[in-house]
Protein backbone atom coordinates (compact mmCIF):
# COMPACT_ATOMS: atom_id res chain seq x y z
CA UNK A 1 4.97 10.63 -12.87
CA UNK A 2 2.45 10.58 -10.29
CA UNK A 3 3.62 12.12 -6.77
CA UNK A 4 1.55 10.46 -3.94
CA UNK A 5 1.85 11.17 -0.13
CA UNK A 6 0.21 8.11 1.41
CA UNK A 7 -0.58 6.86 5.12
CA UNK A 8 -3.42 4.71 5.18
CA UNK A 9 -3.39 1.01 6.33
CA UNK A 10 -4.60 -2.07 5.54
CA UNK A 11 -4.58 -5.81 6.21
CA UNK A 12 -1.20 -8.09 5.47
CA UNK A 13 -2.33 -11.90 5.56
CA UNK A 14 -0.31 -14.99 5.39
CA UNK A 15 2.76 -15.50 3.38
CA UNK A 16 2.52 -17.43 -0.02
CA UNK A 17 4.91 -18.88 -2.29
CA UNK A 18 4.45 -18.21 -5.63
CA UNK A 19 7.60 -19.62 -7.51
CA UNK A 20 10.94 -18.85 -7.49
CA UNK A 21 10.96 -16.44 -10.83
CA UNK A 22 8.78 -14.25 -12.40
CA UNK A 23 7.88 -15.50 -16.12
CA UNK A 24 8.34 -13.03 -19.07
CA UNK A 25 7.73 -14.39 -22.38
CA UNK A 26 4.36 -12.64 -22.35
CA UNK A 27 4.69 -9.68 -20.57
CA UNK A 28 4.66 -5.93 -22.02
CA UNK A 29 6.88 -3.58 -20.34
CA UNK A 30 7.67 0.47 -20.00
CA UNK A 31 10.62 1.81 -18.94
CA UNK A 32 10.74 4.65 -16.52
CA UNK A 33 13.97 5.93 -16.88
CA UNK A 34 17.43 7.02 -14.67
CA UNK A 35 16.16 9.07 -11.29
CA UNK A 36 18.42 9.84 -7.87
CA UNK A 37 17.58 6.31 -6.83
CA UNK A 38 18.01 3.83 -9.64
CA UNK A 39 18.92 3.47 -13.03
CA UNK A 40 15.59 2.65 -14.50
CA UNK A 41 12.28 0.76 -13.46
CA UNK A 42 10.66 -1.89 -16.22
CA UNK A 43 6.94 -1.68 -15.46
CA UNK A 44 5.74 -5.25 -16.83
CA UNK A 45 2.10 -6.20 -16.80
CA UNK A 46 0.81 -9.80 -17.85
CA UNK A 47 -1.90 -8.75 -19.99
CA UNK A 48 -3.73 -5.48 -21.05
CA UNK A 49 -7.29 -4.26 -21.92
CA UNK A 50 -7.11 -2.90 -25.81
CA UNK A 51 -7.53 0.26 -25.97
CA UNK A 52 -10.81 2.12 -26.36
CA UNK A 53 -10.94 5.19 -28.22
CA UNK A 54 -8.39 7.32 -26.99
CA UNK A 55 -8.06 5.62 -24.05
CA UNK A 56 -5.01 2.81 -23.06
CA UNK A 57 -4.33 0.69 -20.60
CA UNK A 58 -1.56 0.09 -20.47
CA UNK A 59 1.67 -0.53 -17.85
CA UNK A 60 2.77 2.61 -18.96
CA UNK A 61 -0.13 3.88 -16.97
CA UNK A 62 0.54 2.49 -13.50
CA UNK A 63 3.19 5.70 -13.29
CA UNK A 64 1.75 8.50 -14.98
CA UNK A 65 -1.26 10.32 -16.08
CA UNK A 66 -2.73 12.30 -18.68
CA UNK A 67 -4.34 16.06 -18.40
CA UNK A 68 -4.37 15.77 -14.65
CA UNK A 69 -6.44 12.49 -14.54
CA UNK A 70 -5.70 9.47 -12.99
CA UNK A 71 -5.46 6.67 -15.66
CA UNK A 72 -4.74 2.61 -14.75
CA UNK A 73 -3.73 -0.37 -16.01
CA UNK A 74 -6.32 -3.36 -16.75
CA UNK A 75 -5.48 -6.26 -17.30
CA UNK A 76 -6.59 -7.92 -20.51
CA UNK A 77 -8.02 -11.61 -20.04
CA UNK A 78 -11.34 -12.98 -19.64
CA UNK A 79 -13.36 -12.73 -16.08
CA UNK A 80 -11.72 -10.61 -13.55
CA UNK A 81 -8.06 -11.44 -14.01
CA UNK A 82 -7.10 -13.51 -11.03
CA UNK A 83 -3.67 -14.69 -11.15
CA UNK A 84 -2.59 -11.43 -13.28
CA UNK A 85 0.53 -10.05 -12.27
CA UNK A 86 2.53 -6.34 -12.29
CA UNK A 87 6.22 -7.06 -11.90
CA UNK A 88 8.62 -4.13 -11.20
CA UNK A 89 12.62 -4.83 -12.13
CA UNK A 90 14.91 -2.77 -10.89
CA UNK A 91 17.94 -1.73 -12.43
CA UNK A 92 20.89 -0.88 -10.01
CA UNK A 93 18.20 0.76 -7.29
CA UNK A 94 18.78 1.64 -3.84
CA UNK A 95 17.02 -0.30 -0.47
CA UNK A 96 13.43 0.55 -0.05
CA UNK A 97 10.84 -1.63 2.27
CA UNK A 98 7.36 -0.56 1.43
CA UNK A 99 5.13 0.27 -2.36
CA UNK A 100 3.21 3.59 -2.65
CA UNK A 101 -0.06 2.08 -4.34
CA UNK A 102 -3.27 3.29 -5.96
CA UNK A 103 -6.31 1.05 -6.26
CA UNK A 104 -8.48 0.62 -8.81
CA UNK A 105 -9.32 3.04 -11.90
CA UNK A 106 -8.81 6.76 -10.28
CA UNK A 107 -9.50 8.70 -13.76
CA UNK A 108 -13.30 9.91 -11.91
CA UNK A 109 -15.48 8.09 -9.35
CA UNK A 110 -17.41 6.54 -11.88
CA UNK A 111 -14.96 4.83 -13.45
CA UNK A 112 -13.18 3.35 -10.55
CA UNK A 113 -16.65 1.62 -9.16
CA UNK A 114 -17.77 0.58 -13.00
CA UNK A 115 -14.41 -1.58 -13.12
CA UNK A 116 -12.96 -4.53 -10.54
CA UNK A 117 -10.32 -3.15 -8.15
CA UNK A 118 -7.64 -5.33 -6.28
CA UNK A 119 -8.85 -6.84 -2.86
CA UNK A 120 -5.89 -9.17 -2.67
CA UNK A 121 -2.36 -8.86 -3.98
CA UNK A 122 -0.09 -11.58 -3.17
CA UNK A 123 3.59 -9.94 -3.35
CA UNK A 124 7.13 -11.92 -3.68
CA UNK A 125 10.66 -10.15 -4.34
CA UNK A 126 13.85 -11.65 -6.00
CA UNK A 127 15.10 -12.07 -2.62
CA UNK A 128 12.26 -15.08 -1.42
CA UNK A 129 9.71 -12.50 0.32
CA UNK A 130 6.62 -13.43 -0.15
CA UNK A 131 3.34 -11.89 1.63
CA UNK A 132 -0.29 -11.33 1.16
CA UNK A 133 -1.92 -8.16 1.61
CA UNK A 134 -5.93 -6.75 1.51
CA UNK A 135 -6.41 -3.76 0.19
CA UNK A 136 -8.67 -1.21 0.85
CA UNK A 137 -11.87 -0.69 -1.73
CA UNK A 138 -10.69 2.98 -2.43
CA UNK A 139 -9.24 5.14 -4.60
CA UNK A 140 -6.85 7.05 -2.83
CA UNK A 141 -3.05 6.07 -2.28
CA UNK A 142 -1.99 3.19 0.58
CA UNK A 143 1.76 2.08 1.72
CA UNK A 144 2.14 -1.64 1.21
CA UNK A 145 4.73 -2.89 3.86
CA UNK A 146 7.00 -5.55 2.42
CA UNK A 147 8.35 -8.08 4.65
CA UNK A 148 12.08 -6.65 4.92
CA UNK A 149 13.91 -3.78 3.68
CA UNK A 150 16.32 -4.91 0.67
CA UNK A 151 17.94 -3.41 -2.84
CA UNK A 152 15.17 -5.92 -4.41
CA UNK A 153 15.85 -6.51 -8.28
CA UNK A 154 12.18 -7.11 -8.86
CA UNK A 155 9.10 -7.60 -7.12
CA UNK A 156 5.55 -8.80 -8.11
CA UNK A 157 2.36 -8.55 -7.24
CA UNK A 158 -0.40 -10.79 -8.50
CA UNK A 159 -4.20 -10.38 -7.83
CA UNK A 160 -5.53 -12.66 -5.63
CA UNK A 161 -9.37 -11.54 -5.35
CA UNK A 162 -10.66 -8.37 -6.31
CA UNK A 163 -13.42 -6.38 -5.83
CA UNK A 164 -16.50 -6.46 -8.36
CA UNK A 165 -16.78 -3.32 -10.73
CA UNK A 166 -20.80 -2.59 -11.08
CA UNK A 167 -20.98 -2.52 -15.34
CA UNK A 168 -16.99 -4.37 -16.14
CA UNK A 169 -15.19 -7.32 -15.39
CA UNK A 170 -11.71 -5.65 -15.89
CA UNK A 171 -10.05 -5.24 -12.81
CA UNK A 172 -7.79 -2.18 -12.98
CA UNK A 173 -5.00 -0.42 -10.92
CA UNK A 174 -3.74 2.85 -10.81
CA UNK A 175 -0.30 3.60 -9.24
CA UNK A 176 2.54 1.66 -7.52
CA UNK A 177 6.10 2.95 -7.10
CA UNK A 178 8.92 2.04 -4.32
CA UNK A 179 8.80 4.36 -1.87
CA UNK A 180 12.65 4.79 -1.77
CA UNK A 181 12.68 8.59 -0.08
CA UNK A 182 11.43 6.51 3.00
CA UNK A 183 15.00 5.16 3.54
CA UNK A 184 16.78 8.74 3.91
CA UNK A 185 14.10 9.64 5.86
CA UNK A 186 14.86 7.10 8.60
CA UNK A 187 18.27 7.81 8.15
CA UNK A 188 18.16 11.45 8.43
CA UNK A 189 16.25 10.62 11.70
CA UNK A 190 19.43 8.42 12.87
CA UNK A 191 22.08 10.39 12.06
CA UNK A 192 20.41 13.99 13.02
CA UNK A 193 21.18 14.43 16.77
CA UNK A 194 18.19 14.99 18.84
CA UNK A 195 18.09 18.74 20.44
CA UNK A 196 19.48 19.19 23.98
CA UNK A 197 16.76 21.28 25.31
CA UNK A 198 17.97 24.78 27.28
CA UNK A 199 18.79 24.43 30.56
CA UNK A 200 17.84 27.10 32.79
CA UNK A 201 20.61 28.41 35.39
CA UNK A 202 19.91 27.69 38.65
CA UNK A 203 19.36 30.81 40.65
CA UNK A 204 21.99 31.28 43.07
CA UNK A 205 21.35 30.85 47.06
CA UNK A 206 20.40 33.89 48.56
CA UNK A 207 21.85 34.32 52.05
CA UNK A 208 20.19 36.13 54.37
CA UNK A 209 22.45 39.29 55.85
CA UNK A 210 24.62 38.98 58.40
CA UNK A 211 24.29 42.21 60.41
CA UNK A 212 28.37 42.65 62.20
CA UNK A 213 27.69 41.39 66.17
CA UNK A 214 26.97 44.30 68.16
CA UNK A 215 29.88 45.58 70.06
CA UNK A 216 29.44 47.12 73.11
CA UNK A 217 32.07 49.78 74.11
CA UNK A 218 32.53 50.15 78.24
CA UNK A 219 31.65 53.70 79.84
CA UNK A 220 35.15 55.52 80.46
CA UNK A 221 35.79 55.78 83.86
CA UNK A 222 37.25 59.26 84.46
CA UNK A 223 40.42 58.85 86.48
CA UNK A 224 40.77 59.61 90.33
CA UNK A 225 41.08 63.32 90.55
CA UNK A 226 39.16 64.33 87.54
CA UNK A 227 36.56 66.76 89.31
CA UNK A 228 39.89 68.40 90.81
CA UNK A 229 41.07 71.32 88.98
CA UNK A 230 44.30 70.47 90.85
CA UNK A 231 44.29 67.21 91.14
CA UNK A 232 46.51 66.74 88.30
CA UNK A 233 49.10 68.83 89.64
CA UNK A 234 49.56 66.48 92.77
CA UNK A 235 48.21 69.56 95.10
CA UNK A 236 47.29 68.28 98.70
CA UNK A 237 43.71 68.63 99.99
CA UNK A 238 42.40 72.10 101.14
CA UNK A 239 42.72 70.94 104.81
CA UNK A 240 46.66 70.20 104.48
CA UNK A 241 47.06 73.65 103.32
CA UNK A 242 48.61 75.74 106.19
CA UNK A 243 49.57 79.39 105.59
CA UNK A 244 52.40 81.06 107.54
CA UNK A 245 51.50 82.34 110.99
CA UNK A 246 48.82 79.56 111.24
């Protein structure tokens, strides 16, 4: 199974109807079996390229490759296979809302200009979405946006124009597959609470000190009679005094 991590944008155009049901009598299929998100996935292609050599084309290759290179289905009529169709059914699969896809044929740079690639896919689900999307002329993997997000039992995408190959008419493609990990991405995002950044403490308020108010303490008066030894004792003055015989 090919793993692809893909970002890259292109052009959606107007919606178009293209029936209510995908036709099977001529398909050919291949079954990708039970993963975490479905029970199985029917790969069904409208035609095929016979295979060349050891080479196949296959819908078998639209999810897996061989010796670490990139093989592709092509489809198998005459002229550049407008109106061909790959048509994924779902069995028991969880909600998903955009394709990983892989243009043209990846297996070396050669190859994918020699052959047509897909300039237009027109895309409708079991559900009644239908848009139109342009794709970009290159070989590595895009995210298709569908119209809603939905547990779809099947969609299809049909070329609508393509872009010439320089030696082939065989217009090839090399990967799509639901991006269902998307979903428990954006729910992990949801449900994971956002981190309450620190906050610092505010420093407390710094008071200037308070120096105690000044107290001022009141000279002692010395009582009356302090310079007089006697003076405590209640003596009289020295000019009271009078000795016997004065």
């Amino acid at each position: 199974m090919k793993m692809f991590r893909a970002a890259l944008p292109f052009a959606v155009l107007t919606g178009l109807a293209l029936g209510p049901t995908p036709a099977s009598a001529s398909e050919t299929c291949w079954t990708e079996g039970a993963r975490q998100f479905y029970d199985a996935i029917h790969y069904c292609v409208s035609s095929m390229l016979k295979p060349s050599g050891k080479w196949r084309y296959g819908p078998d290759n639209l999810v897996g490759d061989e010796d670490g290179q990139h093989l592709a289905w092509c489809e198998g009529v005459r002229g550049p296979g407008i109106g061909e169709a790959i048509t994924l059914r779902i069995d028991n699969g969880a909600p998903f809302r955009r394709l990983i896809i892989a243009n043209g044929y990846g297996k070396s740079e050669k190859s994918y200009f020699e052959n047509a690639r897909v300039r237009i896919f027109h895309v409708t689900t079991d559900t009644g979405l239908s848009t139109s999307v342009m794709l970009p002329d290159q070989p590595e993997p895009v995210l298709l946006p569908l119209p809603d997000v939905g547990a779809f039992r099947w969609v299809r995408l049909v070329i609508g124009d393509i872009y010439s190959g320089s030696r082939y008419d065989d217009t090839c493609f090399d990967n799509v597959w639901p991006d269902f990990a998307y979903e428990n991405e954006l729910a992990a995002e949801q449900t994971t609470p956002l981190p309450v950044p620190p906050v610092a403490a505010a420093p407390l308020e710094t008071k200037p000190d308070i120096a105690p108010p000044h107290t001022v303490t009141p000279p002692t008066q010395p009582p009356v009679g302090a310079g007089d030894p006697f003076g405590d004792l209640g003596m009289p003055d020295s000019d009271q005094l009078r000795l016997p015989g004065q």
